[in-house]
N, C-alpha and C. Protein backbone atom coordinates (compact mmCIF):
# COMPACT_ATOMS: atom_id res chain seq x y z
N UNK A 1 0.84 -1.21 0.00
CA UNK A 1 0.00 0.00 0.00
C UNK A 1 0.87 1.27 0.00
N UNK A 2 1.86 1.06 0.70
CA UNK A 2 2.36 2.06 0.88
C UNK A 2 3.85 2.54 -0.48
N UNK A 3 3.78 0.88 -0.61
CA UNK A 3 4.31 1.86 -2.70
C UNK A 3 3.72 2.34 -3.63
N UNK A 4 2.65 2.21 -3.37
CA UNK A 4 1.13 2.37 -4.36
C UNK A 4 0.97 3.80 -4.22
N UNK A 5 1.03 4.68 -2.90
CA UNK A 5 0.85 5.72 -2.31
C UNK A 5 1.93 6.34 -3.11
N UNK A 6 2.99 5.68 -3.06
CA UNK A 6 4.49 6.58 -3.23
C UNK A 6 4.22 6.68 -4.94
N UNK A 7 4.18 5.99 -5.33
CA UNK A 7 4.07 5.45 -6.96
C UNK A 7 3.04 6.70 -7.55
N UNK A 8 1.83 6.94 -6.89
CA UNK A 8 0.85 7.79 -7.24
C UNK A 8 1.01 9.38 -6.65
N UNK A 9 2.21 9.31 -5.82
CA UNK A 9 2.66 10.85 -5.64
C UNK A 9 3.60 11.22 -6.27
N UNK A 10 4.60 10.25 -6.92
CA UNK A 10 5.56 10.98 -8.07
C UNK A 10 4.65 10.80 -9.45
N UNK A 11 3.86 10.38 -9.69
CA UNK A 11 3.02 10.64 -10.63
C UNK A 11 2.32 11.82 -11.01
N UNK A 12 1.87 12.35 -9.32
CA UNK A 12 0.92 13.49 -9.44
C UNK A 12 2.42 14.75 -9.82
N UNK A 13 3.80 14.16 -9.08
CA UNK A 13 4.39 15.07 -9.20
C UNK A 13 5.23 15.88 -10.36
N UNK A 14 5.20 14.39 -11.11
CA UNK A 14 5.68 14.73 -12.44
C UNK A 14 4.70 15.48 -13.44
N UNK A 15 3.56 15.32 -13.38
CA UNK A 15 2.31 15.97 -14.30
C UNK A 15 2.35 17.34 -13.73
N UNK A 16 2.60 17.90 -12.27
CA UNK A 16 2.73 19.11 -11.73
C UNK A 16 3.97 19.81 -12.33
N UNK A 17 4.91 19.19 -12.56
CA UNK A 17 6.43 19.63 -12.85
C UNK A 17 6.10 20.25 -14.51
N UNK A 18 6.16 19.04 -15.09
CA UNK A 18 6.14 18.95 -16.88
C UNK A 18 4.79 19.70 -17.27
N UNK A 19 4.97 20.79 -17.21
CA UNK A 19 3.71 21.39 -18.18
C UNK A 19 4.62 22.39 -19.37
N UNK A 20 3.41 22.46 -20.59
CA UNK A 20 4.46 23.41 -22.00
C UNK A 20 3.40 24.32 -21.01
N UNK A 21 3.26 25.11 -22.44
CA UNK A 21 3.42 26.26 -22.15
C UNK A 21 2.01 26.81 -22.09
N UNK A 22 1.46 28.11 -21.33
CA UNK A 22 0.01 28.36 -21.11
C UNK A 22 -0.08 29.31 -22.29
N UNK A 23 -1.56 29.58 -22.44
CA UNK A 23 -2.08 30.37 -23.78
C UNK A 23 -2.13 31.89 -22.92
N UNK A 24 -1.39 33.12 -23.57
CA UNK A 24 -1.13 34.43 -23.58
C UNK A 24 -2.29 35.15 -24.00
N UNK A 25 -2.50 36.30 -23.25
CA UNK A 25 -3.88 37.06 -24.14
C UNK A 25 -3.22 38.75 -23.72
N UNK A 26 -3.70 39.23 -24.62
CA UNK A 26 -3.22 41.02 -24.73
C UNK A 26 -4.68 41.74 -24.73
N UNK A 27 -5.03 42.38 -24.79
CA UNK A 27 -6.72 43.03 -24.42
C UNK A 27 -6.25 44.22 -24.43
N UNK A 28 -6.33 45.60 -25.25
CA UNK A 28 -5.94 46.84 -25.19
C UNK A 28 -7.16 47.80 -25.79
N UNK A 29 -7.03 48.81 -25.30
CA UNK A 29 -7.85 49.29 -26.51
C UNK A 29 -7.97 51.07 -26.23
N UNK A 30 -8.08 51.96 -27.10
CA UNK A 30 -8.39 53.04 -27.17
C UNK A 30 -9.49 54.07 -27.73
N UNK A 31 -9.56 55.15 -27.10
CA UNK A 31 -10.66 56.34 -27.36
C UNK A 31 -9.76 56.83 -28.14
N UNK A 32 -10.53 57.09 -29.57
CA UNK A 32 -9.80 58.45 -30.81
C UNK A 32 -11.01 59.33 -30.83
N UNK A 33 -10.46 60.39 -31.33
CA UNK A 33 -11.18 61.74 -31.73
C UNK A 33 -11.82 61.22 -33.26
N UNK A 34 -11.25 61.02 -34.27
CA UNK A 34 -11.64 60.32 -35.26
C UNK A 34 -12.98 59.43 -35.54
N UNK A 35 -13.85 59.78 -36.59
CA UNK A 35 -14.97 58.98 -36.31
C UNK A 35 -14.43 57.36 -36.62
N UNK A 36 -15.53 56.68 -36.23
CA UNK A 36 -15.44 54.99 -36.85
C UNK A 36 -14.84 54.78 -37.79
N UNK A 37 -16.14 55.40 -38.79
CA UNK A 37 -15.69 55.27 -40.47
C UNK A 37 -14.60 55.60 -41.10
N UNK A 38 -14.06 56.59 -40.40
CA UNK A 38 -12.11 57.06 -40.65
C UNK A 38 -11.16 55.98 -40.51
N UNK A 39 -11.84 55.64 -38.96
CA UNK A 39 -10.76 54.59 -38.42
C UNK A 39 -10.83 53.38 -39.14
N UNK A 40 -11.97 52.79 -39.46
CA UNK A 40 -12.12 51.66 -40.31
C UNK A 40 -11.03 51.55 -41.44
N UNK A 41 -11.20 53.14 -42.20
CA UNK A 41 -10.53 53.12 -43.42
C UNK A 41 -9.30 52.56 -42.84
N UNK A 42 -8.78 52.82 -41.55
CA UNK A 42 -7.09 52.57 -41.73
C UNK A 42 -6.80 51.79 -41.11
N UNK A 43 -7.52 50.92 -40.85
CA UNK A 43 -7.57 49.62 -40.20
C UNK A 43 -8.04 48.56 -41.38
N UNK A 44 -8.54 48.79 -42.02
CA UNK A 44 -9.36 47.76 -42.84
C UNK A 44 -8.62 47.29 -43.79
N UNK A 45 -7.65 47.90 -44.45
CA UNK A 45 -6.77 48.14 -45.38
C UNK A 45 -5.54 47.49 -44.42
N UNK A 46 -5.24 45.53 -44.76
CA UNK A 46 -4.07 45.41 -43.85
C UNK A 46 -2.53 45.67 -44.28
N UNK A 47 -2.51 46.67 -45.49
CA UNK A 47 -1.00 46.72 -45.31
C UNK A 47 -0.88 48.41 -45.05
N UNK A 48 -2.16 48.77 -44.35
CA UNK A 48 -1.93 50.31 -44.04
C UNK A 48 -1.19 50.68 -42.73
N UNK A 49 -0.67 48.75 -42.45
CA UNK A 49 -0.62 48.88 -40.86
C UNK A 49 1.27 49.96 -40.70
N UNK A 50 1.59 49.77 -42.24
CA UNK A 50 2.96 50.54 -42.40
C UNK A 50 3.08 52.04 -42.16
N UNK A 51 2.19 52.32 -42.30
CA UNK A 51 1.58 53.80 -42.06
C UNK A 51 0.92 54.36 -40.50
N UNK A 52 0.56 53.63 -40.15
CA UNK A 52 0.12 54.44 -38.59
C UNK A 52 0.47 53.26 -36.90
N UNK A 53 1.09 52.37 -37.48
CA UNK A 53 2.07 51.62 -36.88
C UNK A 53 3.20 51.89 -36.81
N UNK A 54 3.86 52.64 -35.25
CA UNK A 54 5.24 53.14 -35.45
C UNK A 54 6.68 51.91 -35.31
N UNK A 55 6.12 50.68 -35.16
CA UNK A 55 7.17 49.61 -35.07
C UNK A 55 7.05 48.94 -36.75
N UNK A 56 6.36 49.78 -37.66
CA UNK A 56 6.32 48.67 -39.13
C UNK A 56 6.72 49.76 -39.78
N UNK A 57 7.85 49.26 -40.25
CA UNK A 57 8.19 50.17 -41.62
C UNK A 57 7.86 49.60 -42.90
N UNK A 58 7.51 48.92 -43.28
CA UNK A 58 7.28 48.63 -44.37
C UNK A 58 6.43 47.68 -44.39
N UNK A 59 5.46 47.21 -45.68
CA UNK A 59 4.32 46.07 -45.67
C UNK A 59 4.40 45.59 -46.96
N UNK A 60 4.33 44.57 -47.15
CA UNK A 60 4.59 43.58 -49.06
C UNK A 60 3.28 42.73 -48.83
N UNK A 61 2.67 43.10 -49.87
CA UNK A 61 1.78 42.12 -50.00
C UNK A 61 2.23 40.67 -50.53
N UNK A 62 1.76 39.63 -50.10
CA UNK A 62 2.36 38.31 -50.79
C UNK A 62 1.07 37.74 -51.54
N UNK A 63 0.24 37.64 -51.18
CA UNK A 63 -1.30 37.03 -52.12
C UNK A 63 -2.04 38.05 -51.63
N UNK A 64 -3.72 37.61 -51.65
CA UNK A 64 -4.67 37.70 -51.17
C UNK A 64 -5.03 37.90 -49.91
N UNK A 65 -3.99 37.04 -49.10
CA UNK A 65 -4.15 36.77 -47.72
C UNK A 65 -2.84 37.12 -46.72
N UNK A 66 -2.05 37.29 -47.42
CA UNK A 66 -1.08 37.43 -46.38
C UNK A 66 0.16 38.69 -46.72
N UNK A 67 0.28 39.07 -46.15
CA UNK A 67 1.80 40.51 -46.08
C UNK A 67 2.52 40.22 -44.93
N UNK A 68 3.82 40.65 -45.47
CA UNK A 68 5.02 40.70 -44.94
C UNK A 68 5.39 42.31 -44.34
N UNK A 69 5.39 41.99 -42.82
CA UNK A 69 5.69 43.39 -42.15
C UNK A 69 7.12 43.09 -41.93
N UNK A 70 7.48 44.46 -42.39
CA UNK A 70 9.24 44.80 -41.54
C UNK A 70 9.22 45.80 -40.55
N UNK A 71 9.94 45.10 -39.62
CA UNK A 71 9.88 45.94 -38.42
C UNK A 71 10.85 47.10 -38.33
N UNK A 72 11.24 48.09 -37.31
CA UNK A 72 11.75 48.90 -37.37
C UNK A 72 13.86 48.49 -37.05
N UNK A 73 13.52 46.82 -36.29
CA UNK A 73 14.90 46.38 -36.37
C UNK A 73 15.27 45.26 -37.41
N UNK A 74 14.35 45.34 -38.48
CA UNK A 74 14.92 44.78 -39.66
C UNK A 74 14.25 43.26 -39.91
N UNK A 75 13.63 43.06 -38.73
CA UNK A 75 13.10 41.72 -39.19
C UNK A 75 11.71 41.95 -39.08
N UNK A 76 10.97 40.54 -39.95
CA UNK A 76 9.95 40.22 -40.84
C UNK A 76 9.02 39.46 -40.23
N UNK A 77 8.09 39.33 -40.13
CA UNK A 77 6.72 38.69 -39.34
C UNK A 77 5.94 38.56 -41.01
N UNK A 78 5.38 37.04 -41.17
CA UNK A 78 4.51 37.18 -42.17
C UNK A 78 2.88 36.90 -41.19
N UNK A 79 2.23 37.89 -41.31
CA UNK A 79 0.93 38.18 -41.30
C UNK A 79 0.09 37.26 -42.58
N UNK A 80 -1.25 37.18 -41.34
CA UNK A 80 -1.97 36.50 -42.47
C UNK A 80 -3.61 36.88 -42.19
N UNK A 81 -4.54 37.40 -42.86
CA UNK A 81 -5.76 37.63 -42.60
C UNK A 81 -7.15 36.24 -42.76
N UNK A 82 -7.52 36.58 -41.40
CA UNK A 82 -8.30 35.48 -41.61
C UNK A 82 -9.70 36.12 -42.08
N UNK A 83 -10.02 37.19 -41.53
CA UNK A 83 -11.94 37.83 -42.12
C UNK A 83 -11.34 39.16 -42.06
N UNK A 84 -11.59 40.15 -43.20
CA UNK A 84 -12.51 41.32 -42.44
C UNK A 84 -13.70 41.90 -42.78
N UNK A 85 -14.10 41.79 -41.68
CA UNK A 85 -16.13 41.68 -41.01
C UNK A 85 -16.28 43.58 -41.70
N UNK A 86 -16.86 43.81 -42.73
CA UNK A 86 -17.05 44.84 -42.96
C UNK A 86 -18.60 45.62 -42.17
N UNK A 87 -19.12 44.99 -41.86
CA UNK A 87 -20.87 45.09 -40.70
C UNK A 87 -20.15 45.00 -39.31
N UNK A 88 -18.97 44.25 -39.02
CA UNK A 88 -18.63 44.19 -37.19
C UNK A 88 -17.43 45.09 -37.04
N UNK A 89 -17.07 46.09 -38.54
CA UNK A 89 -15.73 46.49 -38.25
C UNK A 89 -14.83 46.11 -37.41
N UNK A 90 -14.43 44.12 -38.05
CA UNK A 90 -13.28 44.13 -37.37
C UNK A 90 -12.30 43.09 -38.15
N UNK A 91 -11.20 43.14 -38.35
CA UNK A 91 -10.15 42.71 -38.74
C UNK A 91 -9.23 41.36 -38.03
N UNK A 92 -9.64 40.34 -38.55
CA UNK A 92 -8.90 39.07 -37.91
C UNK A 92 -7.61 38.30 -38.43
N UNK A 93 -6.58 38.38 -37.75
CA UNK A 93 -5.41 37.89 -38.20
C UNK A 93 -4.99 36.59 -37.69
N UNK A 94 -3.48 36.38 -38.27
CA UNK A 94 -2.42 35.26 -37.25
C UNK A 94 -1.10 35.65 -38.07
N UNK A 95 -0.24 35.04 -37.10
CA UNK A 95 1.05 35.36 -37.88
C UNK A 95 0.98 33.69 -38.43
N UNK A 96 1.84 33.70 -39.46
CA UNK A 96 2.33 32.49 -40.00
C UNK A 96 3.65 32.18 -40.77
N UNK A 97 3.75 30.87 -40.60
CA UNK A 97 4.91 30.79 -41.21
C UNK A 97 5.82 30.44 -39.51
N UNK A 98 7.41 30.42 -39.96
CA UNK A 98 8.23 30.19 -38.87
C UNK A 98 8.24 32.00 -38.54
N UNK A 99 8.08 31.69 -37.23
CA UNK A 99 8.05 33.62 -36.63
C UNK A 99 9.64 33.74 -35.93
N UNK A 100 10.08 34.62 -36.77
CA UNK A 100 11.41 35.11 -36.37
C UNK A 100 11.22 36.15 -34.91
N UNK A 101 12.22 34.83 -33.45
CA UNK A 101 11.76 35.64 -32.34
C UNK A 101 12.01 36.97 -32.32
N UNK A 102 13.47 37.73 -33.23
CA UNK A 102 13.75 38.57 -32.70
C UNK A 102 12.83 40.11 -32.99
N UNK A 103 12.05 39.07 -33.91
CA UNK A 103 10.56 39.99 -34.61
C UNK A 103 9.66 40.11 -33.44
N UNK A 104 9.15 39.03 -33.11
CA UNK A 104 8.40 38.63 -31.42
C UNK A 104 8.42 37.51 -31.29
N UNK A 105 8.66 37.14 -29.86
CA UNK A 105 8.72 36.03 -29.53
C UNK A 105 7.65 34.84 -28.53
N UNK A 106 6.79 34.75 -30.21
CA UNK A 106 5.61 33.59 -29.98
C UNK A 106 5.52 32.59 -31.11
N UNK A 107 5.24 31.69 -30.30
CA UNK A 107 5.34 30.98 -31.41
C UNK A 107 4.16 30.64 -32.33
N UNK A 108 2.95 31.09 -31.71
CA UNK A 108 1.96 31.46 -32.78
C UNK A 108 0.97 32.48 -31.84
N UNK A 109 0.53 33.11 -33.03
CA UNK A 109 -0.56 34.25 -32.66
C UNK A 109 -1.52 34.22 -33.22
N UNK A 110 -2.88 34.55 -32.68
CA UNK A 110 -4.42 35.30 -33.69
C UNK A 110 -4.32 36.58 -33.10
N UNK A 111 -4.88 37.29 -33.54
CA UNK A 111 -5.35 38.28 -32.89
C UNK A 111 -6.48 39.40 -33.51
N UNK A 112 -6.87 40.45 -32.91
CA UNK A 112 -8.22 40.67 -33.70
C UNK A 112 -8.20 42.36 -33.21
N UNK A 113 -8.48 43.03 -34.17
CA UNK A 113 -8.70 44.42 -34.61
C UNK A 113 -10.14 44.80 -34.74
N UNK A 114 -10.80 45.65 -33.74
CA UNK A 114 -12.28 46.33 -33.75
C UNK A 114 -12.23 47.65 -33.90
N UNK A 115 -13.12 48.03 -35.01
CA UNK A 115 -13.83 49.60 -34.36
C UNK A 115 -14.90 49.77 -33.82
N UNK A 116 -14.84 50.46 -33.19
CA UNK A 116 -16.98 50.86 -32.57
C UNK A 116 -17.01 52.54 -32.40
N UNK A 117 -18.27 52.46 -32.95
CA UNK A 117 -18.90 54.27 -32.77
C UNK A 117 -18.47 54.91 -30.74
N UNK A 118 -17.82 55.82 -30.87
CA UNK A 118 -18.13 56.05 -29.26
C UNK A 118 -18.31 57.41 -29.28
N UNK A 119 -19.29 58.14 -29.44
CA UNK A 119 -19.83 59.54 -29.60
C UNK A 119 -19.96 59.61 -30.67
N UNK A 120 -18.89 60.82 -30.84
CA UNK A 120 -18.72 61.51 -32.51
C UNK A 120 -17.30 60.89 -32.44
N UNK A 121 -16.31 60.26 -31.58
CA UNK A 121 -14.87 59.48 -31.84
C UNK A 121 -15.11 57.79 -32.64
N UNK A 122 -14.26 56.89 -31.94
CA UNK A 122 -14.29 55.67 -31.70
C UNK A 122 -13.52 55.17 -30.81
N UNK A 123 -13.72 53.44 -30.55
CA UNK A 123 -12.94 52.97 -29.76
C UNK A 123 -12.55 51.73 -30.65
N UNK A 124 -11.05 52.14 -30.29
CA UNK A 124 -10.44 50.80 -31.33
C UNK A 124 -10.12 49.77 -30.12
N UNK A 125 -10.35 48.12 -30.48
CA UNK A 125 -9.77 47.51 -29.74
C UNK A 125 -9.17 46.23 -30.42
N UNK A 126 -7.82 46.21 -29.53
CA UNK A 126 -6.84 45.33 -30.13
C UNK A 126 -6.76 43.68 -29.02
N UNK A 127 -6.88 42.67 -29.79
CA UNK A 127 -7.18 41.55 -28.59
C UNK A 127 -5.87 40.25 -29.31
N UNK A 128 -5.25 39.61 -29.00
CA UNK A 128 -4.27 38.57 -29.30
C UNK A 128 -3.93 37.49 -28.28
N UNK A 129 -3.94 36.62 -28.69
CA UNK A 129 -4.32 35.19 -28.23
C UNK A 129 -2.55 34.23 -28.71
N UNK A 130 -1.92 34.03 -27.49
CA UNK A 130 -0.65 33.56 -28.27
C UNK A 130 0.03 32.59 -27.22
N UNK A 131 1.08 31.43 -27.83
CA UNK A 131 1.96 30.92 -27.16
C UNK A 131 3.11 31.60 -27.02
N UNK A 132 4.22 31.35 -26.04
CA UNK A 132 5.23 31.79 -25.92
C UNK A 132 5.96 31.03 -26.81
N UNK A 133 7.52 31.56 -27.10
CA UNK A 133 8.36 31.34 -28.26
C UNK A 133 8.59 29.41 -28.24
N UNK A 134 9.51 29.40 -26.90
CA UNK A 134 9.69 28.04 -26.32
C UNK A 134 7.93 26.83 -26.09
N UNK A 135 8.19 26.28 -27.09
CA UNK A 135 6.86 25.37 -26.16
C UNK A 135 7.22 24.49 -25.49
N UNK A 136 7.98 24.20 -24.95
CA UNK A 136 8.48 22.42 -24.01
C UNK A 136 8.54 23.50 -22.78
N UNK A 137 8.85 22.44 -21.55
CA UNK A 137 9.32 22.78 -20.66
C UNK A 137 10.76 23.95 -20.20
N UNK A 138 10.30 24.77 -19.08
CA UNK A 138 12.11 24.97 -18.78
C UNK A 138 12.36 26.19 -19.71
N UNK A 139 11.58 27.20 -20.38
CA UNK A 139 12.13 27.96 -21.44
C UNK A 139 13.21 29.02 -21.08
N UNK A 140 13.94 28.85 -22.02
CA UNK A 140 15.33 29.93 -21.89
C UNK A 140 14.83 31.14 -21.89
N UNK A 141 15.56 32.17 -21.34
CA UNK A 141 15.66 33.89 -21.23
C UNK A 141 14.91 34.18 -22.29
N UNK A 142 14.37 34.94 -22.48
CA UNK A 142 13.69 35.50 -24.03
C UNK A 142 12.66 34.92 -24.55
N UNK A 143 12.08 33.26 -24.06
CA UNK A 143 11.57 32.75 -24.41
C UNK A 143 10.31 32.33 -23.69
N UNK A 144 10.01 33.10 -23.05
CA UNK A 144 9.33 31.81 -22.12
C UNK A 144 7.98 33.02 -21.95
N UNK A 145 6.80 32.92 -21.14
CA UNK A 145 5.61 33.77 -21.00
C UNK A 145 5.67 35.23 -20.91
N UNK A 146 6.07 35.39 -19.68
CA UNK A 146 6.75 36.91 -19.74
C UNK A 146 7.50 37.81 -20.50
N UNK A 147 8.26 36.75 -21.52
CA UNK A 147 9.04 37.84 -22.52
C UNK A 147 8.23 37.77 -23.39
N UNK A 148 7.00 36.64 -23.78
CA UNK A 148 6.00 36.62 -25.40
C UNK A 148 4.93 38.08 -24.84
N UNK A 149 4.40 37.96 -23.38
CA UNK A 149 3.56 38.57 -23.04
C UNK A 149 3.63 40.31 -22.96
N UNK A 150 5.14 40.76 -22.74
CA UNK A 150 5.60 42.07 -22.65
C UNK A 150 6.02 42.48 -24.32
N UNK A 151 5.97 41.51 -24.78
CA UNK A 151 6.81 42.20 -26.45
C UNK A 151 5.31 42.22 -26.68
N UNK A 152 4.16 41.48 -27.14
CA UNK A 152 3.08 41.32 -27.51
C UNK A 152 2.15 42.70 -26.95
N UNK A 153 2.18 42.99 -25.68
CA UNK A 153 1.52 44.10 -25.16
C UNK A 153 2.41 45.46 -25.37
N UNK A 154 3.52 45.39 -26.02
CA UNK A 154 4.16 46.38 -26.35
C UNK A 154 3.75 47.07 -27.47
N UNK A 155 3.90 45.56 -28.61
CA UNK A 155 3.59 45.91 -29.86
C UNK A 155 2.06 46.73 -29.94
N UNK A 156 1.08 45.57 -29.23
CA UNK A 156 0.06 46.44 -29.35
C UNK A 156 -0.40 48.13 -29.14
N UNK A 157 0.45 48.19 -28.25
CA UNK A 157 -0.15 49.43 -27.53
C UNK A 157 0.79 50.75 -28.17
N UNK A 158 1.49 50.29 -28.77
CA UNK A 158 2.27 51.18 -29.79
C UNK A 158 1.30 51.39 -31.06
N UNK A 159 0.93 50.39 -31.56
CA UNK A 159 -0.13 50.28 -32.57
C UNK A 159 -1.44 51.19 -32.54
N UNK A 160 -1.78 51.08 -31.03
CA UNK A 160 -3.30 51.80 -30.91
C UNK A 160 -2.72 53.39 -30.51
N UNK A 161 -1.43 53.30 -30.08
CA UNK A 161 -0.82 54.84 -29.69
C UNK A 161 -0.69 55.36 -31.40
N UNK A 162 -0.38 54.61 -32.23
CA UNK A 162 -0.19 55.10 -33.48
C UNK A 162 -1.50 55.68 -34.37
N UNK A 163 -2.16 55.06 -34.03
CA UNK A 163 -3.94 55.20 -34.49
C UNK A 163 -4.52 56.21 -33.83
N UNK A 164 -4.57 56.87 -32.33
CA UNK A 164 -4.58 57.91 -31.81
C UNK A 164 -4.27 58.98 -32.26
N UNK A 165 -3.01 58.81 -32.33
CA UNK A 165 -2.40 59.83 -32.70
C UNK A 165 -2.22 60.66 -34.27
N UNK A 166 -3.35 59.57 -34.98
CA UNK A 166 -2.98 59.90 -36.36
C UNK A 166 -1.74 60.15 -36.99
N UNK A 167 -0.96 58.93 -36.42
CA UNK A 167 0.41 58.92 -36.95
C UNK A 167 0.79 59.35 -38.70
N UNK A 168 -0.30 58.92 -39.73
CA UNK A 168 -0.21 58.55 -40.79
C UNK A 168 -0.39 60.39 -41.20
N UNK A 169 -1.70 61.08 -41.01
CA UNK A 169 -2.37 62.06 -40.98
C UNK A 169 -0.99 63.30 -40.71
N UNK A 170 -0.55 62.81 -39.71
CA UNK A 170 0.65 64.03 -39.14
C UNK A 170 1.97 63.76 -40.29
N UNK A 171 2.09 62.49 -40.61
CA UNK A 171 3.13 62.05 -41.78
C UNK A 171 3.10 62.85 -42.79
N UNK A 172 1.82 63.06 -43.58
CA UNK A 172 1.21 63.74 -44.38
C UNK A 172 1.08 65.17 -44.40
N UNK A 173 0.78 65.81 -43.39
CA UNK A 173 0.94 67.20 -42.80
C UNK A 173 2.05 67.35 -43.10
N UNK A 174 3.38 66.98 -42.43
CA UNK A 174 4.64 67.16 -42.65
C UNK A 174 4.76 67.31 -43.61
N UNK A 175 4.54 66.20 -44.23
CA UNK A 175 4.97 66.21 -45.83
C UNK A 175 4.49 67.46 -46.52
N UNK A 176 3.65 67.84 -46.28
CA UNK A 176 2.92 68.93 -47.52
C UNK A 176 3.13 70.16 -47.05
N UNK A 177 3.93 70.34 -45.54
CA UNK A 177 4.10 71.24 -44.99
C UNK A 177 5.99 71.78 -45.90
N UNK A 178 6.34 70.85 -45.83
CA UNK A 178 7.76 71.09 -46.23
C UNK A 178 7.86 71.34 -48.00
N UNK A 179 6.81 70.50 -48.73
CA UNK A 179 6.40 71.16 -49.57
C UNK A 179 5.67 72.38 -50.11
N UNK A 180 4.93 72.88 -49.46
CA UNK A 180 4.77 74.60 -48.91
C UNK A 180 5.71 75.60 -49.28
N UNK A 181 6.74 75.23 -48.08
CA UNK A 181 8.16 75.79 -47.51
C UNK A 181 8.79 75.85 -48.81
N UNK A 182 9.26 75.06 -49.72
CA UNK A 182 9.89 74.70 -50.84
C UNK A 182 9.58 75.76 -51.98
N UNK A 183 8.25 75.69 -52.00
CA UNK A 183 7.48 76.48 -53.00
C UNK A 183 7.69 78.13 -52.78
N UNK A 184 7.74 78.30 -51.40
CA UNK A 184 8.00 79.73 -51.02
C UNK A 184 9.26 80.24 -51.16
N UNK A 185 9.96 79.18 -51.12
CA UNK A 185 11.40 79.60 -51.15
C UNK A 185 12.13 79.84 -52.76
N UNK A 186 11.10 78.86 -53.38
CA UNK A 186 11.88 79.07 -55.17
C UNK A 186 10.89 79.42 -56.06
N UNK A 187 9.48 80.06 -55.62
CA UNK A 187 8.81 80.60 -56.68
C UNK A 187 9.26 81.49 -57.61
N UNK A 188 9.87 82.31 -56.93
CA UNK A 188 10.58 83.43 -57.90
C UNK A 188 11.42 82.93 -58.89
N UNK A 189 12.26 81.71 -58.64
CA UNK A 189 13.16 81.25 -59.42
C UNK A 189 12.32 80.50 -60.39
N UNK A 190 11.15 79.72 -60.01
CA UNK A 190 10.65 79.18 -60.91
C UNK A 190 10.19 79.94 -62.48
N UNK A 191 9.34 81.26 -61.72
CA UNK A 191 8.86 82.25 -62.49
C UNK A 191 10.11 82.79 -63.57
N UNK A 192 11.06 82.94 -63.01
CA UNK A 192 12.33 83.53 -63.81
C UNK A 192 12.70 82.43 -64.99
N UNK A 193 12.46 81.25 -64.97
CA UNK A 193 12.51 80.49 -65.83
C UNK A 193 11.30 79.93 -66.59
N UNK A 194 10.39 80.69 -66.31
CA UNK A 194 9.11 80.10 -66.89
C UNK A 194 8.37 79.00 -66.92
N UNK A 195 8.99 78.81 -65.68
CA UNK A 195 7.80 77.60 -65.02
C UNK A 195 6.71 77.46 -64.36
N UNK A 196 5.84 77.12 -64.46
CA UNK A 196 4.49 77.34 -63.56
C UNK A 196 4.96 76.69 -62.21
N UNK A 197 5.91 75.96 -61.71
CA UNK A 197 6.08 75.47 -60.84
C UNK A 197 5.43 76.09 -59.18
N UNK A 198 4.52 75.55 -58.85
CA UNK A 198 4.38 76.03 -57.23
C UNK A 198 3.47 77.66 -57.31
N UNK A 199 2.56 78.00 -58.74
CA UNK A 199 2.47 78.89 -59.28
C UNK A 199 1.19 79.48 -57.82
């Protein structure tokens, strides 16, 4: 009896020890000044995420379904769209493919993009569902819940800080602002050569 006892407590103890890894969730979300229907536009559109996402510099479309984001330290996450709900304004993804950790470190993700009316603004909300990088037991530095869970809630909340802020909108301003400036500075020269330039 009393090996039976012993036998069934390193049993319970090993199933206590050996677990992979638990499922990650991110839940964020923000108030914009911007109506819905604005925000939709730049949400709905998934390689606009290059534009008012301050960690994506760049977006490649690969088919129908999937783009390639580059991040701001050079590596690549391929994105993949699963719906977007044009009646629930909302946008459903996953990453796919092998996910380069130093891009983030999970080893798979969904995650899901909403708008909703909130006055005359909206409220965007960002939700992701993920494993950590390591799935076995024991995960190394960088790898393990806490580092998938802090890069993941990083990314996000940079994302919805980018959408706030009309990151894309102020890009644009700039831009046409310095083109302005340009025009003021060489109209005369233009005119002297008979160009309508900046007229």
């Amino acid at each position: 009896m009393k090996l039976l006892m012993l036998l069934l407590g390193l049993s319970v103890s090993s199933v206590v020890l050996a677990h992979g890894p638990t499922p990650q969730k991110t839940d964020e979300s923000v108030q914009v000044g911007s109506s819905a229907a604005d925000m939709w536009k730049r949400v709905s559109d998934p390689c606009a995420i290059a534009q008012w996402h301050p960690e994506v510099t760049a977006c490649s479309p690969v088919n129908e379904k999937q783009q390639t984001l580059t991040l701001k330290n050079g590596k690549q996450l391929l994105q993949e769209i699963d719906e977007v709900a044009q009646a629930e304004m909302t946008v459903s993804y996953r990453l796919s493919g092998e996910i380069d950790l130093e891009a983030l470190p999970v080893s798979s993700l969904n995650g899901k993009i909403k708008v909703s009316p909130d006055g005359s603004g909206a409220k965007i909300s960002w939700t992701a569902r993920y494993y950590r990088a390591f799935t076995g037991n024991e995960p190394p530095a960088g790898q393990d819940d806490e580092s998938a869970k802090s890069a993941v809630d990083s990314f996000v909340k940079a994302g919805l800080q980018g959408l706030k802020e009309g990151r894309a909108a102020k890009s644009a301003a700039k831009s046409h602002d310095l083109i302005d400036r340009c025009c003021v500075a060489l109209r005369s020269t233009f005119k002297r050569w008979g160009l309508n330039w900046c007229a």
